[in-house]
PDB file of N, CA and C in Angstrom:
ATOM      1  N   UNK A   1      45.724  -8.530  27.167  1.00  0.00           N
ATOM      2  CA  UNK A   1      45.049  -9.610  27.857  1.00  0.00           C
ATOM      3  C   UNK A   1      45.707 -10.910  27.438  1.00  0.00           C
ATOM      4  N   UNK A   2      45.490 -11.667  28.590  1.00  0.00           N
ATOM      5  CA  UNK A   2      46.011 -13.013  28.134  1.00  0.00           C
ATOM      6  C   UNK A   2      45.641 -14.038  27.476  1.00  0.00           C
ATOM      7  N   UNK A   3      45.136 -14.043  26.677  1.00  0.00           N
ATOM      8  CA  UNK A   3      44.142 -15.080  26.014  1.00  0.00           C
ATOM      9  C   UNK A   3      43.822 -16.763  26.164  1.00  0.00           C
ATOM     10  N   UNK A   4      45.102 -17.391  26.599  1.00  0.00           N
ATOM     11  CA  UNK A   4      44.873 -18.231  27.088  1.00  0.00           C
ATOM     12  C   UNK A   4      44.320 -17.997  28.660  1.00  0.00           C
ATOM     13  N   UNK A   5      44.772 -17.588  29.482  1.00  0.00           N
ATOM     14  CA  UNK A   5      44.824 -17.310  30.774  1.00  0.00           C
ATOM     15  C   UNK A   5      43.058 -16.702  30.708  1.00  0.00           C
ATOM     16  N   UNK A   6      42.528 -15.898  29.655  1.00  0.00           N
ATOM     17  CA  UNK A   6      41.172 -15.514  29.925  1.00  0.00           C
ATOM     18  C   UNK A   6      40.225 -16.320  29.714  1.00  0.00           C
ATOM     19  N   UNK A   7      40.898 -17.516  28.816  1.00  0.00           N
ATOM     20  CA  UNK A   7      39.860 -18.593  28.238  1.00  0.00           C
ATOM     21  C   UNK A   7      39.626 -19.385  29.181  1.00  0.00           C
ATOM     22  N   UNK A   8      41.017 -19.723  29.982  1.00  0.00           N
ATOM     23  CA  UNK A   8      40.599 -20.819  30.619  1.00  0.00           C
ATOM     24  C   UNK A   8      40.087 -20.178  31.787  1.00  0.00           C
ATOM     25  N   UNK A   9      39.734 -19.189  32.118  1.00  0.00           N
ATOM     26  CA  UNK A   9      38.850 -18.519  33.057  1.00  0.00           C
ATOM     27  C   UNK A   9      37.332 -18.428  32.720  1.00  0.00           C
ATOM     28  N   UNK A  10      37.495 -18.116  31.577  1.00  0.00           N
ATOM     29  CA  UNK A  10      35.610 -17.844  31.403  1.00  0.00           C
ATOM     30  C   UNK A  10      34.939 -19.253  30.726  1.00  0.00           C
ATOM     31  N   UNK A  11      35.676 -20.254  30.782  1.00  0.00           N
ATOM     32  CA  UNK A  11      35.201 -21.455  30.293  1.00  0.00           C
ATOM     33  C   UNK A  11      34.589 -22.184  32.093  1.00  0.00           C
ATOM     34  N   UNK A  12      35.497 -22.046  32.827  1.00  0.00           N
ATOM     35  CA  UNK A  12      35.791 -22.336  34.263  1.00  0.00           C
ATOM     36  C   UNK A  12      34.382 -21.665  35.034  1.00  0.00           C
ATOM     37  N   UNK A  13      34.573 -20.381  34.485  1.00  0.00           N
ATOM     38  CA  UNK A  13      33.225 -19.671  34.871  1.00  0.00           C
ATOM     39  C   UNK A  13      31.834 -19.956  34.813  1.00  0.00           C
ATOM     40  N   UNK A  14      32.029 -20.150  33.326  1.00  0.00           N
ATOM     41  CA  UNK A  14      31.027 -20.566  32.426  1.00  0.00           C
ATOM     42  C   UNK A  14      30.237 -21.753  32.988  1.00  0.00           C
ATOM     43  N   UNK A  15      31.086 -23.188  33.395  1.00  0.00           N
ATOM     44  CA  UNK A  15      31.061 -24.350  33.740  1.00  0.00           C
ATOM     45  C   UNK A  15      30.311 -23.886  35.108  1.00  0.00           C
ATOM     46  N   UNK A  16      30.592 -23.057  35.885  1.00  0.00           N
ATOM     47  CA  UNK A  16      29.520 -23.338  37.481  1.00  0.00           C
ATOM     48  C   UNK A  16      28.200 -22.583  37.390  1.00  0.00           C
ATOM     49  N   UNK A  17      27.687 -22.015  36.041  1.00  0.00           N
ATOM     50  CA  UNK A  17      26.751 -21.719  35.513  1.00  0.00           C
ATOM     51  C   UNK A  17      25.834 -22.374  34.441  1.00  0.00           C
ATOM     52  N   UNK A  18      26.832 -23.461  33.860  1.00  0.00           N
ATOM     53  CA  UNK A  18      25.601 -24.472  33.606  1.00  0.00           C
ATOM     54  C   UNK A  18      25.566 -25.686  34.454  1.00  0.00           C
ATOM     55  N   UNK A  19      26.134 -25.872  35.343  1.00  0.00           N
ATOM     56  CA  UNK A  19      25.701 -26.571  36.682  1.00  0.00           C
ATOM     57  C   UNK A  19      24.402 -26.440  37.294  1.00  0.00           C
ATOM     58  N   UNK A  20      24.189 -25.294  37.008  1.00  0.00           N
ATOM     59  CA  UNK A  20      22.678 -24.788  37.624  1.00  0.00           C
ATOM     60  C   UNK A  20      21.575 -25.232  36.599  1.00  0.00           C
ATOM     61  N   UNK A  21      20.515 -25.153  37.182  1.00  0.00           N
ATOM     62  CA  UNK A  21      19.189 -25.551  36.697  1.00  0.00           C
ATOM     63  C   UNK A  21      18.783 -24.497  35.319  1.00  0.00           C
ATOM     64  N   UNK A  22      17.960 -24.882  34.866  1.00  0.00           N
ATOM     65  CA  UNK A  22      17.305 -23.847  33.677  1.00  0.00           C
ATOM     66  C   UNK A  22      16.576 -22.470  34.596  1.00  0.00           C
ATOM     67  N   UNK A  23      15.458 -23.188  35.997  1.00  0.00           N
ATOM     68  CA  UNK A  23      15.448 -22.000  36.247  1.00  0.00           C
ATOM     69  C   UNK A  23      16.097 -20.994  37.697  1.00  0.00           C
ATOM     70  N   UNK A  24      17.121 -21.890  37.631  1.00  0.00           N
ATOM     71  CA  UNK A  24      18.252 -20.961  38.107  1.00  0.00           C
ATOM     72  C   UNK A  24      18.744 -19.679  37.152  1.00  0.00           C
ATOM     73  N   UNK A  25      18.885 -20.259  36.276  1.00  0.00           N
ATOM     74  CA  UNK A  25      19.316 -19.546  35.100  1.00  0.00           C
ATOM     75  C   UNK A  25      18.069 -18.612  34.139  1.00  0.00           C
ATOM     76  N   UNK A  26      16.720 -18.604  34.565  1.00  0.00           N
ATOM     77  CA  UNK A  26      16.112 -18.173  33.854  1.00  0.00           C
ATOM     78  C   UNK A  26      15.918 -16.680  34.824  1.00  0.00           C
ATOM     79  N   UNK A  27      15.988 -16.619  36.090  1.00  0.00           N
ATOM     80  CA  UNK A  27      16.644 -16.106  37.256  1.00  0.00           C
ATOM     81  C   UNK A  27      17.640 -14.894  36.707  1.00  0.00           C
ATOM     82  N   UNK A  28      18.497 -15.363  35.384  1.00  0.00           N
ATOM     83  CA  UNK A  28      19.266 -13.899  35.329  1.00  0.00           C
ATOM     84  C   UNK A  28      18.648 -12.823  34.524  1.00  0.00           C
ATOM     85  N   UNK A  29      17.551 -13.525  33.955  1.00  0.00           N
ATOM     86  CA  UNK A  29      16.930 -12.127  32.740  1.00  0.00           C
ATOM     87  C   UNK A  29      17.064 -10.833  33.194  1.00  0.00           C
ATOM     88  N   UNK A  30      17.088  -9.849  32.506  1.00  0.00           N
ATOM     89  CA  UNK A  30      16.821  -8.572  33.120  1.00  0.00           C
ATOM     90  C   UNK A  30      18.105  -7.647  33.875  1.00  0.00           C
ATOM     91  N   UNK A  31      19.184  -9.159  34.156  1.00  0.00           N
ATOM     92  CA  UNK A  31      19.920  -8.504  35.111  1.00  0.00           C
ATOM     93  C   UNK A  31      21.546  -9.363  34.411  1.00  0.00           C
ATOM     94  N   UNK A  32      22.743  -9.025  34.950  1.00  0.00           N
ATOM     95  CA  UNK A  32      23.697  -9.628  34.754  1.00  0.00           C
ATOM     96  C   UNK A  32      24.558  -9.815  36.104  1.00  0.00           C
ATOM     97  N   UNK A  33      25.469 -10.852  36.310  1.00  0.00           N
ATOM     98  CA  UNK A  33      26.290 -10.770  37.244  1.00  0.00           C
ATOM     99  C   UNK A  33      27.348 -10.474  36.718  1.00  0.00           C
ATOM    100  N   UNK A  34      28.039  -9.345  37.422  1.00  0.00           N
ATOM    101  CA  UNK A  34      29.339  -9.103  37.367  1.00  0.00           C
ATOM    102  C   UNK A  34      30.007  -8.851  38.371  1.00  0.00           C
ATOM    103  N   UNK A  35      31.259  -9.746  37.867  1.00  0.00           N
ATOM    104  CA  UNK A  35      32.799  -9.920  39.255  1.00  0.00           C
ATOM    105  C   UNK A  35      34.138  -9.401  38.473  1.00  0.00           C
ATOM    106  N   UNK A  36      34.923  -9.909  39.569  1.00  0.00           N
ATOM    107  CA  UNK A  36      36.048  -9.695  39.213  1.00  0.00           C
ATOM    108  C   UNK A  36      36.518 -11.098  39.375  1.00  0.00           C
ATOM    109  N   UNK A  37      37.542 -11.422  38.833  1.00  0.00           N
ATOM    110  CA  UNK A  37      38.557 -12.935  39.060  1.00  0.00           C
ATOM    111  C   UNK A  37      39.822 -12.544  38.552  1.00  0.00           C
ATOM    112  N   UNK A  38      40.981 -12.402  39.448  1.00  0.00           N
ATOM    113  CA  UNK A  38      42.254 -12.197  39.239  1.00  0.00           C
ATOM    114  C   UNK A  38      42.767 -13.856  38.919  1.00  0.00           C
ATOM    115  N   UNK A  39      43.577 -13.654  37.973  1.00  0.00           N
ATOM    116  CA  UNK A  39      44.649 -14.394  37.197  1.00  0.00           C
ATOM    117  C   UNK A  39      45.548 -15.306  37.482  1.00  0.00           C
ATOM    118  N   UNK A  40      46.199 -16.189  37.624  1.00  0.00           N
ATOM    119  CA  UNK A  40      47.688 -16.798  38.324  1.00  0.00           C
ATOM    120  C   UNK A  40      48.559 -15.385  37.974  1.00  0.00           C
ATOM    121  N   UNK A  41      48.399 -15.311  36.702  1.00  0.00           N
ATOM    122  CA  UNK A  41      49.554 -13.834  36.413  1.00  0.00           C
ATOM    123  C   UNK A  41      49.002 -12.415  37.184  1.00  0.00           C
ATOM    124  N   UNK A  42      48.072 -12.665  38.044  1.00  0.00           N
ATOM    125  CA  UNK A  42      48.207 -11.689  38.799  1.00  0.00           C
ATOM    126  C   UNK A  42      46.993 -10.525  38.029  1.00  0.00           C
ATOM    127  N   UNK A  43      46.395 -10.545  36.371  1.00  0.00           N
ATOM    128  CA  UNK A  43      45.757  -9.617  35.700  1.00  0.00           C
ATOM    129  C   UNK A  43      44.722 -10.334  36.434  1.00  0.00           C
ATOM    130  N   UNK A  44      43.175  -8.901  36.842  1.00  0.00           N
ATOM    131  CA  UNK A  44      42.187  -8.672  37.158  1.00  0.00           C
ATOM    132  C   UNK A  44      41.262  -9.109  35.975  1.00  0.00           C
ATOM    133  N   UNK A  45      40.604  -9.626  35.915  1.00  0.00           N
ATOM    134  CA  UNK A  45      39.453  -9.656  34.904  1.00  0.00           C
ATOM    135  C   UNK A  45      38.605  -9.275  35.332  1.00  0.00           C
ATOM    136  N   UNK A  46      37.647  -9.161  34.255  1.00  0.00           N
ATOM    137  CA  UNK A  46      36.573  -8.368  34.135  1.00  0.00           C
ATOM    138  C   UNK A  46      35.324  -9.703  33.777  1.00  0.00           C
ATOM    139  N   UNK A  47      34.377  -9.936  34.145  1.00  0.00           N
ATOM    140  CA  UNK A  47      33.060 -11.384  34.103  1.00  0.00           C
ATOM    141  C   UNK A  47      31.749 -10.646  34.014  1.00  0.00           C
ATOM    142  N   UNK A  48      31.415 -11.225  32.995  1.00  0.00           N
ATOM    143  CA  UNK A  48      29.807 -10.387  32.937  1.00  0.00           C
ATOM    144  C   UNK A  48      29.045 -11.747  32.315  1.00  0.00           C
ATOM    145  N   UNK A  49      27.957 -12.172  33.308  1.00  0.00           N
ATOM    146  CA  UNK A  49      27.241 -13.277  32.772  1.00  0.00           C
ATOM    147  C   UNK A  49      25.625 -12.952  32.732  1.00  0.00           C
ATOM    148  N   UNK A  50      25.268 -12.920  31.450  1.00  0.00           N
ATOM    149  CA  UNK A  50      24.073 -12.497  31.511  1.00  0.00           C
ATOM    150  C   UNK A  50      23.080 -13.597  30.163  1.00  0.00           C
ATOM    151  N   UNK A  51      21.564 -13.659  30.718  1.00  0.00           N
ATOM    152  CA  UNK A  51      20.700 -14.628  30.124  1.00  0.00           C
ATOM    153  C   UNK A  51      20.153 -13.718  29.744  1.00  0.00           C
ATOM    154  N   UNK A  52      19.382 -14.642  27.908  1.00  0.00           N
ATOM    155  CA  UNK A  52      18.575 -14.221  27.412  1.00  0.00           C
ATOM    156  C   UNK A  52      17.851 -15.367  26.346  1.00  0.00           C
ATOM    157  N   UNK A  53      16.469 -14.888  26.146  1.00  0.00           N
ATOM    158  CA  UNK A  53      15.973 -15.854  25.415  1.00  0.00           C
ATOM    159  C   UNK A  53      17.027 -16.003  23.646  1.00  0.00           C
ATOM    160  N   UNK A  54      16.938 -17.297  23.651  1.00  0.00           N
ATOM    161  CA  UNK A  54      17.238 -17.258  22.138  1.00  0.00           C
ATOM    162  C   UNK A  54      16.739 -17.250  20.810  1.00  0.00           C
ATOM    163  N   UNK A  55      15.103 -17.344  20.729  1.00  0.00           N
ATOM    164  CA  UNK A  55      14.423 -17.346  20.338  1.00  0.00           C
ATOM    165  C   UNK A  55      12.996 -16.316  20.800  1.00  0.00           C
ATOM    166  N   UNK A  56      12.307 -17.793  21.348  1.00  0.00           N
ATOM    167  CA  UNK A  56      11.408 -16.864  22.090  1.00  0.00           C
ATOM    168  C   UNK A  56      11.732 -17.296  23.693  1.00  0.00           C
ATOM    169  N   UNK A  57      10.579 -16.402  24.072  1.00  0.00           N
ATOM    170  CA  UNK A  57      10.299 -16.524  25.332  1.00  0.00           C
ATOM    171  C   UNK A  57       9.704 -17.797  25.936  1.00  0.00           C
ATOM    172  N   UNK A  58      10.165 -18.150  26.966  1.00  0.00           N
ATOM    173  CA  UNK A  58      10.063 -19.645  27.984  1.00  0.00           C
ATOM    174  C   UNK A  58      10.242 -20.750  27.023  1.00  0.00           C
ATOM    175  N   UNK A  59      11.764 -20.559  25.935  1.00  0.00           N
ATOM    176  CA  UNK A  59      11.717 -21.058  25.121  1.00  0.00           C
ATOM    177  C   UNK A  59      13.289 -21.651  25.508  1.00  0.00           C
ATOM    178  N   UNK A  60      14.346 -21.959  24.644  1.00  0.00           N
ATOM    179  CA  UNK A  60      15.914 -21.912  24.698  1.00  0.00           C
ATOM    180  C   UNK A  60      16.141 -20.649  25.166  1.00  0.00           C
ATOM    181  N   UNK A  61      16.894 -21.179  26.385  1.00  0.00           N
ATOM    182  CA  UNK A  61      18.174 -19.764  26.924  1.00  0.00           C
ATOM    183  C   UNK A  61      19.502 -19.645  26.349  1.00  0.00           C
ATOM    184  N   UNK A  62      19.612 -18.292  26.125  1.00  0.00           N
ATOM    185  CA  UNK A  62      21.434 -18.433  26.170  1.00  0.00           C
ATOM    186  C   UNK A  62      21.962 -17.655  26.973  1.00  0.00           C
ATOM    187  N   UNK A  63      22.839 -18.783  27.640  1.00  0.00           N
ATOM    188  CA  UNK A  63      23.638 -17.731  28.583  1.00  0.00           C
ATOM    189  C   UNK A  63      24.530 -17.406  28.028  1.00  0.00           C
ATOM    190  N   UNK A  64      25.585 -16.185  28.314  1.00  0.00           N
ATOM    191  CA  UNK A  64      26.952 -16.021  27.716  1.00  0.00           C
ATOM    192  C   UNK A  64      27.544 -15.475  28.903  1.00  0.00           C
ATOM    193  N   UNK A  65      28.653 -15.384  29.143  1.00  0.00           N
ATOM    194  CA  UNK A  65      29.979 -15.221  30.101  1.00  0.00           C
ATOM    195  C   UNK A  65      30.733 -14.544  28.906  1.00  0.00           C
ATOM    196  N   UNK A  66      31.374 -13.347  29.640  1.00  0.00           N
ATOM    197  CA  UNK A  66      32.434 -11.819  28.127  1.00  0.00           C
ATOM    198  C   UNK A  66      33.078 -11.708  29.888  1.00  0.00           C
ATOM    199  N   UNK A  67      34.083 -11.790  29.210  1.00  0.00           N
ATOM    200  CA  UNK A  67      35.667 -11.330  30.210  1.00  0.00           C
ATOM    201  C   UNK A  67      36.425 -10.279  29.257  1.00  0.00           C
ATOM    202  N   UNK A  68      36.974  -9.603  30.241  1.00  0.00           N
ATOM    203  CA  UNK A  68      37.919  -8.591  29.247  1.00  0.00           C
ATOM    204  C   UNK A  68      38.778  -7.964  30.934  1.00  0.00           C
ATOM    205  N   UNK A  69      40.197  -7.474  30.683  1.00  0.00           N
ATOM    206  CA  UNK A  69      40.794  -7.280  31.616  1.00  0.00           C
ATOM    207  C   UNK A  69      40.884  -5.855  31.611  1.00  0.00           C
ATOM    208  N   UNK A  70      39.623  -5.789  31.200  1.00  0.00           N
ATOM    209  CA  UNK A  70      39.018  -3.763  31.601  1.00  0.00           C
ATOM    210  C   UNK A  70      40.095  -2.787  30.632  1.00  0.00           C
ATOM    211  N   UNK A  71      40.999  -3.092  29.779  1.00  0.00           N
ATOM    212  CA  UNK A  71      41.457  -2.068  28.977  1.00  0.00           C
ATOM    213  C   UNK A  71      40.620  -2.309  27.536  1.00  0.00           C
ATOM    214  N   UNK A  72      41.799  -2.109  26.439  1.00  0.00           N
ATOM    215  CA  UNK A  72      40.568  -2.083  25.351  1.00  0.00           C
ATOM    216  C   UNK A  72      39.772  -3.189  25.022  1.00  0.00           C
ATOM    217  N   UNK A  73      39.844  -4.039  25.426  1.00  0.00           N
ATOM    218  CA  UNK A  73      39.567  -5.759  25.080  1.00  0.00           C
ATOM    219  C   UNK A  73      37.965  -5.371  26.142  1.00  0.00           C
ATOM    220  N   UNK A  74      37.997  -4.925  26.661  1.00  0.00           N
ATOM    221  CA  UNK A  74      36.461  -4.386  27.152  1.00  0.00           C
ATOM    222  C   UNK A  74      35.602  -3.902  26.080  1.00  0.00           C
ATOM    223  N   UNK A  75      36.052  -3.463  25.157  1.00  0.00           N
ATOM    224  CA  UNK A  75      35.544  -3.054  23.440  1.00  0.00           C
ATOM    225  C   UNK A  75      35.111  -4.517  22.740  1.00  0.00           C
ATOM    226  N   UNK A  76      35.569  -5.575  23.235  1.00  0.00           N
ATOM    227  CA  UNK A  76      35.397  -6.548  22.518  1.00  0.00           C
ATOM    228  C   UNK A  76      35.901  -7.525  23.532  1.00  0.00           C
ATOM    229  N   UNK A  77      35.117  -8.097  24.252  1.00  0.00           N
ATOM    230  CA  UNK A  77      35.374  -8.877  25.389  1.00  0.00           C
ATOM    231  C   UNK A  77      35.333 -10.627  24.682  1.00  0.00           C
ATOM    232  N   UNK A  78      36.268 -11.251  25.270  1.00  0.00           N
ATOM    233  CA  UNK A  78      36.096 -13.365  24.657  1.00  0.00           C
ATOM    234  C   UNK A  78      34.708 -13.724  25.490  1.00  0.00           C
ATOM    235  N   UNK A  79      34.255 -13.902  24.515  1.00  0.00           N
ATOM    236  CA  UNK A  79      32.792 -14.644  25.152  1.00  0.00           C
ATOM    237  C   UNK A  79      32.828 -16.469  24.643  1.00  0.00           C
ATOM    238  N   UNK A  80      31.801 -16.614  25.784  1.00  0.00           N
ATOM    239  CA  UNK A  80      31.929 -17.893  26.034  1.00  0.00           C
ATOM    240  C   UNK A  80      30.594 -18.248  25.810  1.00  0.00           C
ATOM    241  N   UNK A  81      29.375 -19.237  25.704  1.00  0.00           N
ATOM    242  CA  UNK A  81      28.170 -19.199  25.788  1.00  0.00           C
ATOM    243  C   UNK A  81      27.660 -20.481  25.821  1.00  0.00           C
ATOM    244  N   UNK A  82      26.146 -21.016  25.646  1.00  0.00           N
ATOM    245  CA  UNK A  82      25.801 -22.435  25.968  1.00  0.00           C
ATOM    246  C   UNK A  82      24.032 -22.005  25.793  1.00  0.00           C
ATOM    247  N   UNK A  83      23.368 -22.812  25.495  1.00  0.00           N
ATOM    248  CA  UNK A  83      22.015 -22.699  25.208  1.00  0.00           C
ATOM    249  C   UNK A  83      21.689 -24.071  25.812  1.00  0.00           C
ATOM    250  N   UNK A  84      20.230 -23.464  26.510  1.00  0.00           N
ATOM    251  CA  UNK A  84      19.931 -24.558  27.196  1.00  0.00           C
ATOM    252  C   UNK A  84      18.190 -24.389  27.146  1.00  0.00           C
ATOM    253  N   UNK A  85      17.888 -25.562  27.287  1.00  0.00           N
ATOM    254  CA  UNK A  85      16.089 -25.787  27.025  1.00  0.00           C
ATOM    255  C   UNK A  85      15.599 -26.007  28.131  1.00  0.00           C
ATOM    256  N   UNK A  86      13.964 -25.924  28.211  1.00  0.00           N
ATOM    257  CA  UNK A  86      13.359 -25.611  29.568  1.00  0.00           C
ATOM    258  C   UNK A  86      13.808 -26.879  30.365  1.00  0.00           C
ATOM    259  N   UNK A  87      14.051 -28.035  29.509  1.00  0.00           N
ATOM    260  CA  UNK A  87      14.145 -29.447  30.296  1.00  0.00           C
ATOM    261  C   UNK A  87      15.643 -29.230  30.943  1.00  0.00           C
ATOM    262  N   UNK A  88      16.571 -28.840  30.512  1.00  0.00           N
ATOM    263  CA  UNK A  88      17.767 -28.860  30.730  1.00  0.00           C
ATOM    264  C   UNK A  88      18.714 -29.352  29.954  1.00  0.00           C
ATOM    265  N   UNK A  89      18.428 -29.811  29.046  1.00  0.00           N
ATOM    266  CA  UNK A  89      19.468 -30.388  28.203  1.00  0.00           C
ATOM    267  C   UNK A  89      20.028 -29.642  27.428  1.00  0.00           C
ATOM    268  N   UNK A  90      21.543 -28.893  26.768  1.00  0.00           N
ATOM    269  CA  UNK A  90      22.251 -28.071  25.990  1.00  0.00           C
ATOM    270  C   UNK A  90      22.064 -28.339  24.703  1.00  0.00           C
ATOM    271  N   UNK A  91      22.095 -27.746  23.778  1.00  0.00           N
ATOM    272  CA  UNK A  91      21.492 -27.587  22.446  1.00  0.00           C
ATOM    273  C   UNK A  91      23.007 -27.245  22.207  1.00  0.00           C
ATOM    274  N   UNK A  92      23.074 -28.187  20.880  1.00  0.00           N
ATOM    275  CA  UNK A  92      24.432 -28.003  19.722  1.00  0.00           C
ATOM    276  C   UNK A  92      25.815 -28.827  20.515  1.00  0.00           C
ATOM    277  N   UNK A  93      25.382 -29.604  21.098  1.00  0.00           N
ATOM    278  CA  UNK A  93      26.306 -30.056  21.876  1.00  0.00           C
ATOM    279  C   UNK A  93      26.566 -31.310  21.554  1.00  0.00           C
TER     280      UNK A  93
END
């Protein structure tokens, strides 16, 4: 995998997912989205974005975004992540 080439993908990713509201995003519990996004170099990635409380419940979210270009790096995918509060504002930022 390309590591630069995956970063600056799942950061990119990452970014039109905290664009969205808290409960846009509170919207993914339970479930994850997953795509595909091919590369300039042409490699397929692999995107899995999925929410969860970070604490408690109707409390801080964290989302995280894990790319991996489906060989072994799927064992251990670059994750990306962001915590966000019911108001909307990002925590640790």
């Amino acid at each position: 995998m390309n590591n630069v080439e995956a970063r600056r993908i799942v950061v990119a990713e990452s970014a039109k997912y905290r664009a969205k509201g808290y409960s846009d995003l509170v919207a993914l519990l339970g479930h994850q989205d997953t795509y595909e996004v091919t590369g300039a170099s042409g490699t397929v990635y692999q995107l899995e974005i999925l929410a969860f409380w970070d604490d408690k419940p109707d409390g801080v979210l964290r989302v995280r975004a894990a790319i991996d270009d489906r060989g072994l790096r799927a064992y251990v995918p670059m994750i990306e992540d962001f915590l966000i509060t019911p108001a909307g504002r990002f925590v640790g930022e």
